[in-house]
C-alpha atoms as a PDB file:
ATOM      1  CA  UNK A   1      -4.651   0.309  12.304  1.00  0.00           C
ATOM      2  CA  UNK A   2      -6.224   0.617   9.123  1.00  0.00           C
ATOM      3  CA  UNK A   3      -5.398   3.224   6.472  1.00  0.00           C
ATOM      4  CA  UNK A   4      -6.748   4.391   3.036  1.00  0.00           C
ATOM      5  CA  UNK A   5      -4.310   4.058   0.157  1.00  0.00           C
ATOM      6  CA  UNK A   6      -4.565   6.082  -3.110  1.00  0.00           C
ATOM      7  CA  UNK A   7      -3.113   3.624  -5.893  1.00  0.00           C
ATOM      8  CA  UNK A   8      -0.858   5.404  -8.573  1.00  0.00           C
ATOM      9  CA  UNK A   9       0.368   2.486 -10.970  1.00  0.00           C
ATOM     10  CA  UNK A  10       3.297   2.205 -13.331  1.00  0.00           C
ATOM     11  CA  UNK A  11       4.707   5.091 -11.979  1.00  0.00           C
ATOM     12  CA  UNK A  12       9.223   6.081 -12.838  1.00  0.00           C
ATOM     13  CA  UNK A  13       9.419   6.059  -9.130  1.00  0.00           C
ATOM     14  CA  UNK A  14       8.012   4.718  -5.941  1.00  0.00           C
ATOM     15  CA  UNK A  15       7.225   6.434  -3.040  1.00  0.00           C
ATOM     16  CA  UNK A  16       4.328   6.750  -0.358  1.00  0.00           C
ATOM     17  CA  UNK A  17       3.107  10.275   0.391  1.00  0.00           C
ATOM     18  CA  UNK A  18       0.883  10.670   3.444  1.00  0.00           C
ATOM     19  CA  UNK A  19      -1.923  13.401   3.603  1.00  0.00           C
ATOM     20  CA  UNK A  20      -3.054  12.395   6.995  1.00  0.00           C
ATOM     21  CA  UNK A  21      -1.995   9.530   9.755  1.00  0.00           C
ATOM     22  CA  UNK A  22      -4.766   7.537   7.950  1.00  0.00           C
ATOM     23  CA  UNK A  23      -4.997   8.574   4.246  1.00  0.00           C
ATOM     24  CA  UNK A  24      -1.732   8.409   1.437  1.00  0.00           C
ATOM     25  CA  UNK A  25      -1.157   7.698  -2.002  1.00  0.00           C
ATOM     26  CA  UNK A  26       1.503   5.608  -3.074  1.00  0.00           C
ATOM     27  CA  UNK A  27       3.167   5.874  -6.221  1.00  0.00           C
ATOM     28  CA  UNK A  28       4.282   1.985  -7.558  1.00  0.00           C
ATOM     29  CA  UNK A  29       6.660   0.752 -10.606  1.00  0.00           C
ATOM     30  CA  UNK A  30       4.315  -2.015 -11.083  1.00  0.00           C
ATOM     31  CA  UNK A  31       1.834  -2.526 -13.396  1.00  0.00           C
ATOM     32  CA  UNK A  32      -1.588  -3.440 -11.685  1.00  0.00           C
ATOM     33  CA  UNK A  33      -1.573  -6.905 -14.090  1.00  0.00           C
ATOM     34  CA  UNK A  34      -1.893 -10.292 -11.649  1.00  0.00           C
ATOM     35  CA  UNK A  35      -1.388  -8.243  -8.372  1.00  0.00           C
ATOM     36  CA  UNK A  36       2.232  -6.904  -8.895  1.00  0.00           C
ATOM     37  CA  UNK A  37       0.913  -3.723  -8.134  1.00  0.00           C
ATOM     38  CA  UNK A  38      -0.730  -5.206  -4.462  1.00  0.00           C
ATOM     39  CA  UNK A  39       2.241  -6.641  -3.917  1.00  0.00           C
ATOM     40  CA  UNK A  40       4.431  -4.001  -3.953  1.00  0.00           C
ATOM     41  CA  UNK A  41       2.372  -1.921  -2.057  1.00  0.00           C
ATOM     42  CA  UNK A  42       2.397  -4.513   0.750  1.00  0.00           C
ATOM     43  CA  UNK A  43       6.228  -4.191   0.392  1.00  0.00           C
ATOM     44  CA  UNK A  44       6.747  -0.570   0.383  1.00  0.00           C
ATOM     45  CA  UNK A  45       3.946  -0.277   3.577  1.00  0.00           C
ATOM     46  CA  UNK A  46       5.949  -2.844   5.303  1.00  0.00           C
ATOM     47  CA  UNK A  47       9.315  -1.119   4.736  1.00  0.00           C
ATOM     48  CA  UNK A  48       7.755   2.336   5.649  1.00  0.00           C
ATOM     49  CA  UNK A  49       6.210   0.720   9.348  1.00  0.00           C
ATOM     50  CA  UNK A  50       8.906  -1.611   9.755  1.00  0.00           C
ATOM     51  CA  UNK A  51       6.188  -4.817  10.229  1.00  0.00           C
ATOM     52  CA  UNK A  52       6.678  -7.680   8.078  1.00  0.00           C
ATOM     53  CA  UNK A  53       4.659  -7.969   4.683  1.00  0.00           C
ATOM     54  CA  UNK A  54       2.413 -10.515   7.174  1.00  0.00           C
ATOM     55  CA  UNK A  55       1.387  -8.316   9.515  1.00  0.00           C
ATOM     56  CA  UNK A  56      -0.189  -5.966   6.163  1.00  0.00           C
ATOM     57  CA  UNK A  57      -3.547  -7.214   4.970  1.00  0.00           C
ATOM     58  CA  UNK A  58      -5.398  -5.190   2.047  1.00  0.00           C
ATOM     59  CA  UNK A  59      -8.762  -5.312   3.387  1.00  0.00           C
ATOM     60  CA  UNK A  60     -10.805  -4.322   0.178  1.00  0.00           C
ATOM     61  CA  UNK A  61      -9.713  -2.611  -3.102  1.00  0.00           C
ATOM     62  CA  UNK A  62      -7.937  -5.410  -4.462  1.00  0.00           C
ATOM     63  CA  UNK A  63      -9.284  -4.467  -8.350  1.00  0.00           C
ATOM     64  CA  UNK A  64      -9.592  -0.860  -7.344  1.00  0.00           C
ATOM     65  CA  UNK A  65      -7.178   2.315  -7.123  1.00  0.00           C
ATOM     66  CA  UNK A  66      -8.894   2.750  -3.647  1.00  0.00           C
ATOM     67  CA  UNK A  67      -7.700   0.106  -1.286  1.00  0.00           C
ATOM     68  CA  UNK A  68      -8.297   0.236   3.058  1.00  0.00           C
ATOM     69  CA  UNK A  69      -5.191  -1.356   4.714  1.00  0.00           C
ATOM     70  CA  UNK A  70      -4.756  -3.277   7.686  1.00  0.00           C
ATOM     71  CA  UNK A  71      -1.844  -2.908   9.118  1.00  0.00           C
ATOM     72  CA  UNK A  72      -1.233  -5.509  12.708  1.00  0.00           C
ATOM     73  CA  UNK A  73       2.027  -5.446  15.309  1.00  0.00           C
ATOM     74  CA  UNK A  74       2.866  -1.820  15.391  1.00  0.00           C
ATOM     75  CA  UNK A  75       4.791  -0.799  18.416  1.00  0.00           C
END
């Protein structure tokens, strides 16, 4: 399944809100310096699907605010 992800950086609290099955914005602590920011977005979508951070793949967006995700092994 792949989804759209809205990118709010540095951020007092973190949180994913969805505004369709395929389209959210997640708010992250991290700064978006060396990919803390990816990372914890991987985190937080793994939590929220219960998949392991493996099975989440940010398809393109890595430098943007923008990012599609690809998320494998729901059930």
């Amino acid at each position: 399944m792949k989804i759209s992800v809205k990118v709010k950086a540095n951020q007092k609290t973190q949180s994913l809100e969805f505004q369709s099955e395929k389209e959210c914005i997640a708010k992250l602590k991290s700064l978006p310096i060396k990919g803390k920011a990816n990372q914890e977005l991987v985190g937080l979508l793994s939590k929220h699907y219960g998949v392991t951070k493996k099975d989440i793949e940010i398809v393109s967006g890595h430098v943007s605010p923008i990012k599609i995700v690809e998320i494998s092994n729901l059930d």
